[in-house]
Structures are given as structure tokens and as C-alpha cells.
N, C-alpha and C. Protein backbone atom coordinates (compact mmCIF):
# COMPACT_ATOMS: atom_id res chain seq x y z
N UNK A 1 -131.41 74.35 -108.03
CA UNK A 1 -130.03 74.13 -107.64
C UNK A 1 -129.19 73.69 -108.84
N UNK A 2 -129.90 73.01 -110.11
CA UNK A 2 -129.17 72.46 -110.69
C UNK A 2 -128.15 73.33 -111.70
N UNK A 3 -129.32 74.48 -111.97
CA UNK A 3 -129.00 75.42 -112.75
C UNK A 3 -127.53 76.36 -112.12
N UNK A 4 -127.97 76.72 -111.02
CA UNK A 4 -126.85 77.23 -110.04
C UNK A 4 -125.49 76.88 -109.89
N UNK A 5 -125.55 75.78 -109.94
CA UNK A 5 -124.29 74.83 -109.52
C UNK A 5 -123.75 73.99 -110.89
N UNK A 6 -124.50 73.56 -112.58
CA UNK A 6 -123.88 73.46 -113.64
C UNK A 6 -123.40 74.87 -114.11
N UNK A 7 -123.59 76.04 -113.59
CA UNK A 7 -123.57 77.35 -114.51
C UNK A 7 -122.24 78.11 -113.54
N UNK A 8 -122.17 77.13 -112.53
CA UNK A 8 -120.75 78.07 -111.81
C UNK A 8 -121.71 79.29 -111.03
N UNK A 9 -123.01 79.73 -111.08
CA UNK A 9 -123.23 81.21 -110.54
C UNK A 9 -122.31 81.32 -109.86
N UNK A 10 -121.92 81.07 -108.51
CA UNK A 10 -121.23 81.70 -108.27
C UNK A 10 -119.26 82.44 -108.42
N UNK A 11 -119.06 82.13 -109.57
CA UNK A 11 -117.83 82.45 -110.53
C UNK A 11 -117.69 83.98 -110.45
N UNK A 12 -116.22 83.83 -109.43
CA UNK A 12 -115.62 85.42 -109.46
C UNK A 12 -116.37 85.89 -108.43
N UNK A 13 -116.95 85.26 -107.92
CA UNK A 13 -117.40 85.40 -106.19
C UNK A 13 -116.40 85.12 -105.28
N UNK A 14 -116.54 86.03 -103.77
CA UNK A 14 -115.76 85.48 -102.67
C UNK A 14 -116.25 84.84 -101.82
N UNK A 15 -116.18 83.70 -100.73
CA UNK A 15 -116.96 83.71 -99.78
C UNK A 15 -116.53 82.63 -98.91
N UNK A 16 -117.06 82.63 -98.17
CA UNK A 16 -116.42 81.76 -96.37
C UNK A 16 -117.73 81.39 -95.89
N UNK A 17 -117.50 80.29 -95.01
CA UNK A 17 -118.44 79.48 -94.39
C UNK A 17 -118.03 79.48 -92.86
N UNK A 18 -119.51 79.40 -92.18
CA UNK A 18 -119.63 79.63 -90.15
C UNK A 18 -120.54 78.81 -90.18
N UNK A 19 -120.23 78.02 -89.29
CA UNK A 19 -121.53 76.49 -88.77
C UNK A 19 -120.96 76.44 -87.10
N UNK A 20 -122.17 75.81 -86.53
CA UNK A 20 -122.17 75.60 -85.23
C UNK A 20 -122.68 74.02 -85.20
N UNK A 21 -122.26 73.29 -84.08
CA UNK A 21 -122.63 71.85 -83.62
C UNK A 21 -122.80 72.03 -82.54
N UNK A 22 -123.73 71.28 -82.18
CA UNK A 22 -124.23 71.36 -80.84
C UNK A 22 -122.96 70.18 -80.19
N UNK A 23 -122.70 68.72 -80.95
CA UNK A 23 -121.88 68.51 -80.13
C UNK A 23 -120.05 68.07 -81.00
N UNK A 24 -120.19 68.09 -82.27
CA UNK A 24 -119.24 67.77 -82.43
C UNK A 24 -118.93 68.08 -84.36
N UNK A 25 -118.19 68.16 -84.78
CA UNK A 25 -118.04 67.66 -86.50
C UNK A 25 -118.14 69.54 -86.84
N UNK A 26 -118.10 70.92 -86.40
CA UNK A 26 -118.54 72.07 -86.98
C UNK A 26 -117.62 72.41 -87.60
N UNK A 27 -115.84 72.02 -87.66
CA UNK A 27 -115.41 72.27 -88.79
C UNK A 27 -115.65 71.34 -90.21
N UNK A 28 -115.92 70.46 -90.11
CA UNK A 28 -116.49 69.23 -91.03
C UNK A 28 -117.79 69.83 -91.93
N UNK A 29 -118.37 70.45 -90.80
CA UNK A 29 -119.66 70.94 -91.45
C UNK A 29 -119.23 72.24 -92.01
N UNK A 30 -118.26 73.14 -91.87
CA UNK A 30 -118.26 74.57 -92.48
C UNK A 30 -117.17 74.03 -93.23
N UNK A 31 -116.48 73.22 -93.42
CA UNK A 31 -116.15 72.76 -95.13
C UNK A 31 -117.29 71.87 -96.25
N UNK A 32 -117.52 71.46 -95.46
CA UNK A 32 -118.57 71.22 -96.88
C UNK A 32 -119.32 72.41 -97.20
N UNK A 33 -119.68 73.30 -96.30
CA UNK A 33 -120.34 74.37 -97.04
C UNK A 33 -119.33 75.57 -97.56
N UNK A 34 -118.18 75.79 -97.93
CA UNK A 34 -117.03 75.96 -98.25
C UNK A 34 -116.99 75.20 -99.47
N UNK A 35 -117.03 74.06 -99.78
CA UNK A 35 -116.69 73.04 -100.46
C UNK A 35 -117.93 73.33 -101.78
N UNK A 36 -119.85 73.52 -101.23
CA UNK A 36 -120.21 73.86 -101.70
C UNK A 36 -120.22 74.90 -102.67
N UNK A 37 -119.53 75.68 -102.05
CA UNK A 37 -119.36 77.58 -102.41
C UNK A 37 -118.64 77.19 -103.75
N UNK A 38 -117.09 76.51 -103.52
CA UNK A 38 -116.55 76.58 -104.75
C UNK A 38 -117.23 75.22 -105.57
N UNK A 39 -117.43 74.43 -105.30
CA UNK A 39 -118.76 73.82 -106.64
C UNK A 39 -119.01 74.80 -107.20
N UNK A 40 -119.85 75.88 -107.05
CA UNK A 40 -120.65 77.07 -107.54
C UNK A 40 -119.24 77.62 -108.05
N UNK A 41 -118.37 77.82 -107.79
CA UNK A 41 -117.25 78.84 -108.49
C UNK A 41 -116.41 79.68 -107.37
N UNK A 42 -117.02 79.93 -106.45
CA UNK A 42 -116.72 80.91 -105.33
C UNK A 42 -115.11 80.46 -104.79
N UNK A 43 -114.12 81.27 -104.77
CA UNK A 43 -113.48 81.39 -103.71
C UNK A 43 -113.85 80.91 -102.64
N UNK A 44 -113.23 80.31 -101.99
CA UNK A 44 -113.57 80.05 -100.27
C UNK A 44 -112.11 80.84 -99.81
N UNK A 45 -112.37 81.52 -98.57
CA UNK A 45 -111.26 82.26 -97.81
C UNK A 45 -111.10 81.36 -96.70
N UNK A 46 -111.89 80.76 -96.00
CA UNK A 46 -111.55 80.08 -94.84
C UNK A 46 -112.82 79.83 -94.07
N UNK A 47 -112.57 79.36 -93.13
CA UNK A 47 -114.01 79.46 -92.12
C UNK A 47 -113.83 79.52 -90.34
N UNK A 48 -114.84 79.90 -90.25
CA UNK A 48 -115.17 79.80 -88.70
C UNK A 48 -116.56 79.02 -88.40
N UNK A 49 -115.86 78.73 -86.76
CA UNK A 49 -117.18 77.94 -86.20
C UNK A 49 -116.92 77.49 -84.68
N UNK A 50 -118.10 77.23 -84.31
CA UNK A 50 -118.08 77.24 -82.88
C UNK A 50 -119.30 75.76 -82.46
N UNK A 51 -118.66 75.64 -81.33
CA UNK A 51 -119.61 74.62 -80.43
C UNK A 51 -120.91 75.03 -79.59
N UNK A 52 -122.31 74.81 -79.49
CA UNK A 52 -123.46 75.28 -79.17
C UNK A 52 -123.45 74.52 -78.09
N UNK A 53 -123.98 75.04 -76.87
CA UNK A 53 -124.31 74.66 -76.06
C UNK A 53 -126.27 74.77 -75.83
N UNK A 54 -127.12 74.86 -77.17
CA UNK A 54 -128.34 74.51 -77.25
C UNK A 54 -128.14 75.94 -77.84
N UNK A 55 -130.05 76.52 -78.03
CA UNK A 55 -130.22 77.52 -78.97
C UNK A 55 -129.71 78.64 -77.81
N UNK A 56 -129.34 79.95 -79.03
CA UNK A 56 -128.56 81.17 -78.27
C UNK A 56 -127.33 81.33 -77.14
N UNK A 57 -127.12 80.11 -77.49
CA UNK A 57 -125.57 79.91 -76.62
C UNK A 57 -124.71 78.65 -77.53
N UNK A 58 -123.19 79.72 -77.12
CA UNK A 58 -122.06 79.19 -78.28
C UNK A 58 -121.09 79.20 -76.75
N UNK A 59 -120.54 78.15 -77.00
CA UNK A 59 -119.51 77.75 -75.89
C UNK A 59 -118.11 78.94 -76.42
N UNK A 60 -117.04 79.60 -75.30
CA UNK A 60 -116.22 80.17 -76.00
C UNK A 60 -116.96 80.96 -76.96
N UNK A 61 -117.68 81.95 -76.81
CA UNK A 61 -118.29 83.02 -77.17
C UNK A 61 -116.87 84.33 -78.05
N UNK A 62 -116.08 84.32 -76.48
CA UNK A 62 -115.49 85.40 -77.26
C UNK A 62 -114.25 84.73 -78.58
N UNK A 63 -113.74 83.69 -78.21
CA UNK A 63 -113.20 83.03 -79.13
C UNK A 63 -113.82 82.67 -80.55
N UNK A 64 -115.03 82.73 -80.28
CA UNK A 64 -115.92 81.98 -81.47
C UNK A 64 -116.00 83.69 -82.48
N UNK A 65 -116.22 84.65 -81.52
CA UNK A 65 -116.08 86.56 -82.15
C UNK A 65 -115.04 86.77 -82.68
N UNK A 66 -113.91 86.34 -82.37
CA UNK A 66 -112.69 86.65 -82.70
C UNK A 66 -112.62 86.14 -83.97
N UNK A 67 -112.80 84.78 -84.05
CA UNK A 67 -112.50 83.63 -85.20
C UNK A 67 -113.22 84.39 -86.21
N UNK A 68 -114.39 84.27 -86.09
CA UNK A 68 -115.64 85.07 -86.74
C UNK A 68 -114.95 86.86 -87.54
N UNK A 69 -114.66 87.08 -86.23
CA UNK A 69 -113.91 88.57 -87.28
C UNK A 69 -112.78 88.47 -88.13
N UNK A 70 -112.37 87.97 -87.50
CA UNK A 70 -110.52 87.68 -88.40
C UNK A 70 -111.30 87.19 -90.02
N UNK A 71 -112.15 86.11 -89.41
CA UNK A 71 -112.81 85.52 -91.19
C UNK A 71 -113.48 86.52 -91.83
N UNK A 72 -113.96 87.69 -91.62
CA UNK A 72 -114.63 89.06 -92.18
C UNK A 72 -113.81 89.55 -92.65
N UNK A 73 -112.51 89.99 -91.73
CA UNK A 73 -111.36 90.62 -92.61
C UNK A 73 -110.84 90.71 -93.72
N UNK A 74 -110.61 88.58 -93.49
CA UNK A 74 -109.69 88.21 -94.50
C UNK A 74 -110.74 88.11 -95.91
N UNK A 75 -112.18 88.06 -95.53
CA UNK A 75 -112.89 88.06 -96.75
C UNK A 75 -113.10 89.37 -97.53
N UNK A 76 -112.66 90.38 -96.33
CA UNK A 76 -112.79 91.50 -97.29
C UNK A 76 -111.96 91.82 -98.03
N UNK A 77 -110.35 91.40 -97.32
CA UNK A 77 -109.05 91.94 -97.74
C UNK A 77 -108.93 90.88 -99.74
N UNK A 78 -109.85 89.94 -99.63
CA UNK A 78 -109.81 89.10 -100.80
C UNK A 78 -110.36 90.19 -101.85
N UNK A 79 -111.29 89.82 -101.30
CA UNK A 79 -112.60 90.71 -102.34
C UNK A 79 -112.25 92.19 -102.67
N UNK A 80 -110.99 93.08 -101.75
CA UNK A 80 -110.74 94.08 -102.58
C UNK A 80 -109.51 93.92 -103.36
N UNK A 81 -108.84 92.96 -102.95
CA UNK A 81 -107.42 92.40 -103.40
C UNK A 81 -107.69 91.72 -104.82
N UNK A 82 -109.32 90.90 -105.28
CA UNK A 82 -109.21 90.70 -106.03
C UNK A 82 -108.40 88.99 -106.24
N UNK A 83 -108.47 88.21 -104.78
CA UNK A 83 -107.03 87.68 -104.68
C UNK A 83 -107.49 86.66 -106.04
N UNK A 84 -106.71 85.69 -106.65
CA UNK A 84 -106.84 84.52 -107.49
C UNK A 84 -106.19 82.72 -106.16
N UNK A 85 -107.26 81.94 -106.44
CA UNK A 85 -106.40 80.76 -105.35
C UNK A 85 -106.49 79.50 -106.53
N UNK A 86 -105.50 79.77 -107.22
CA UNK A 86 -104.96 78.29 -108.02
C UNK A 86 -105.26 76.66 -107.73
N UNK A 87 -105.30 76.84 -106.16
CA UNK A 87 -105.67 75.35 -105.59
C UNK A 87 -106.89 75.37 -106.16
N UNK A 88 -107.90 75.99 -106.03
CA UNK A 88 -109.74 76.11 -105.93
C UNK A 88 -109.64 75.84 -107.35
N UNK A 89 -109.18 76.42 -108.55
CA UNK A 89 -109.36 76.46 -109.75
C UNK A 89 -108.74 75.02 -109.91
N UNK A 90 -107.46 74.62 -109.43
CA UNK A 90 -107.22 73.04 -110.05
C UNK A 90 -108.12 72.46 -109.18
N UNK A 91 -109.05 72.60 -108.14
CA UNK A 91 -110.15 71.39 -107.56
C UNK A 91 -111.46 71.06 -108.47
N UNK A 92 -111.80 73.04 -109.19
CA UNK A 92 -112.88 72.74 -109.67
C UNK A 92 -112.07 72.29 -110.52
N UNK A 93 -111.59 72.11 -111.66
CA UNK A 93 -111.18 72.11 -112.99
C UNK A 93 -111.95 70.65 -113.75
N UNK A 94 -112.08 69.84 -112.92
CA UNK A 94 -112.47 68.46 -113.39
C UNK A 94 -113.95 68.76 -113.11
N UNK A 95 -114.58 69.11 -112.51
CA UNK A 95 -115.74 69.30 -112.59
C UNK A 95 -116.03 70.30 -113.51
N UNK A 96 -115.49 71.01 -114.18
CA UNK A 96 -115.59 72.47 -115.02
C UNK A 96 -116.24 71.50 -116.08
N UNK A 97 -115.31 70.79 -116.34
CA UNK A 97 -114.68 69.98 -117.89
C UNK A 97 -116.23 68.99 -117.64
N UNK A 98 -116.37 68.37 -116.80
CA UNK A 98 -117.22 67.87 -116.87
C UNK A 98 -119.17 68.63 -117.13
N UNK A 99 -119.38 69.49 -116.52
CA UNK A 99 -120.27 70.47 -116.77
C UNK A 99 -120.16 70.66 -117.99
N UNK A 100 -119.20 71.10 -118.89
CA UNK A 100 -119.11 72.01 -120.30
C UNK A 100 -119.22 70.52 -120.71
N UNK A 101 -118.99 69.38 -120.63
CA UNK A 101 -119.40 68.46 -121.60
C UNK A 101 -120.91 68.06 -121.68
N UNK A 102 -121.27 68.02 -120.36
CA UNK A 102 -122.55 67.75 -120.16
C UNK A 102 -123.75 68.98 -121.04
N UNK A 103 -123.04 69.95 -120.67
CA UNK A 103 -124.25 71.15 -121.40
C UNK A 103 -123.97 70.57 -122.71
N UNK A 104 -122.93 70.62 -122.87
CA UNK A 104 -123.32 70.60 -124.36
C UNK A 104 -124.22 69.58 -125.10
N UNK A 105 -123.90 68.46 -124.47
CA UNK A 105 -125.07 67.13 -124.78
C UNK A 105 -126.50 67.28 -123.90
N UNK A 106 -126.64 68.09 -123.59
CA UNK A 106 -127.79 68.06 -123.24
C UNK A 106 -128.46 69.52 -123.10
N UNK A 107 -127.99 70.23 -124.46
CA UNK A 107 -128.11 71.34 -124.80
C UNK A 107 -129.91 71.44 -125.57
N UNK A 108 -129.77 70.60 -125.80
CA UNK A 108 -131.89 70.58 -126.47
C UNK A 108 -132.87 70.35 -125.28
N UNK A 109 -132.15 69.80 -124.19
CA UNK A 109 -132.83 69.24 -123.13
C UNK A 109 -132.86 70.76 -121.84
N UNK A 110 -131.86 70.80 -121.57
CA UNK A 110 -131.80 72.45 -120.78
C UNK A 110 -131.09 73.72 -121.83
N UNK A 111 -132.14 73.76 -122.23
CA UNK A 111 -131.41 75.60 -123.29
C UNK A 111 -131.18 76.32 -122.55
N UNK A 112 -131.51 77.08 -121.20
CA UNK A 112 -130.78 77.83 -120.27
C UNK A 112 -129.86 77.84 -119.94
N UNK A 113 -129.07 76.39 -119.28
CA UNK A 113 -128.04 76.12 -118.70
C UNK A 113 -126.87 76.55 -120.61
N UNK A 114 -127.06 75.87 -121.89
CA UNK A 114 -126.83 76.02 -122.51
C UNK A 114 -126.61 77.74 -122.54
N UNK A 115 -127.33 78.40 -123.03
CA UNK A 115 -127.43 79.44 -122.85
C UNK A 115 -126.44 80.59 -122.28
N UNK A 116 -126.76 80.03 -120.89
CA UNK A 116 -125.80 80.69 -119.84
C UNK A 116 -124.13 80.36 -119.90
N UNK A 117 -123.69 78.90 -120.38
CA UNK A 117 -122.42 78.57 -120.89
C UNK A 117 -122.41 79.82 -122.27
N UNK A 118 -122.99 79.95 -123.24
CA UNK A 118 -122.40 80.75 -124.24
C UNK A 118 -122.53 82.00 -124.12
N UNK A 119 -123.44 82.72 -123.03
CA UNK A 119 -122.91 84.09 -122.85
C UNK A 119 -121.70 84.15 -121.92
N UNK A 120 -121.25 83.17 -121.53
CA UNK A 120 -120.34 83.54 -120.92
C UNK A 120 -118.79 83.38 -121.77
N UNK A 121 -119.07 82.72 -122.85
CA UNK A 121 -117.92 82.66 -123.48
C UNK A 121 -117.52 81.03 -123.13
N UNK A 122 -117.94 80.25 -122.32
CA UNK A 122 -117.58 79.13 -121.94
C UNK A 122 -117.28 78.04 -123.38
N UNK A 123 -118.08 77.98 -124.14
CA UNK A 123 -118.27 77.10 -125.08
C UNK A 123 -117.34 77.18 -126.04
């Protein structure tokens, strides 16, 4: 994970987050995994999610389909659009700065993570 998440993998990625609760907190929970995504670099488009009423049942089924598609759309309409979201880039930005300082001091210790900052031009 560590490698994953100091190296940005996912940079110039799109992506959205869907969580279910059985009883409560599932938008709470599909932002942090949202929240995760852009740690990694990713765009987040939005999310969906729904309330479980135990395994293989989602309360508001067709509502929970709907939500669910609209968030497919809009992830596709990104990803061919190419879109840019300024907010995400000023959230990571302090963590960027912080990563590129860290590789670099601890560039004898992880040469990969190192590594992966200078093919990318980061350094």
C-alpha cells in the first residue's frame, strides 16, 4: 500500500465510490473510499450508496439502480471528457509536497518509490 499511495498510482485516473450499511453512515463510508481514491491521485466523480437490509437485499433497490447509473454515466462522461477538478488537485497538493519531500530523504531507504518519482518527472 505504501508504495501505491506515496507514488500517486493512481494519477490521471477516474473513479467513484458505492458502499452499503446495513444500518447507517454509507455515505460516510463511500467518501472515505472516494477520499482514498484521490490520496492515490484519482479523480473522484461522486458516489453512490444504499442501505442493506442483510446479505442480497438493498432497501430502495430501484433508487439505489438509478443512483448507481447516473454515477456510471457521469464517470464515463469524465473519463472521455478528460475532465480536470482543481478542488482534488488543491486537496492533494499538501500531501503531494509532502510525499516528494519524503522520497527524497528517504531515497537510499526505498529506491523504488524514488525511482518511480523520477520517471515520472516528479523530482
Amino acid at each position: 500500500c505504501a508504495f501505491f499511495v506515496h507514488c500517486f498510482s493512481l494519477e490521471g485516473k477516474y473513479g467513484a465510490a458505492v458502499a452499503t450499511a446495513g444500518g447507517a453512515d454509507q455515505e460516510e463510508t463511500a467518501e472515505f473510499a472516494n477520499g482514498f481514491l484521490r490520496m492515490c491521485g484519482a479523480y473522484t466523480v461522486g458516489s453512490a450508496s444504499a442501505l442493506s437490509d442483510g446479505a442480497n437485499s438493498v432497501r430502495e433497490p430501484e433508487t439505489a439502480l438509478a443512483q448507481a447509473a447516473a454515477l456510471g454515466r457521469e464517470l464515463v462522461a469524465a473519463i472521455r471528457e478528460k475532465r480536470v477538478y482543481p478542488e482534488q488537485d488543491e486537496e492533494r497538493a499538501p500531501l503531494y509536497a509532502m510525499m516528494k519531500e519524503m522520497t527524497l530523504a528517504t531515497r537510499e531507504t526505498w529506491p523504488a518509490q524514488y525511482a518511480e518519482w523520477a520517471r515520472r518527472g516528479r523530482l
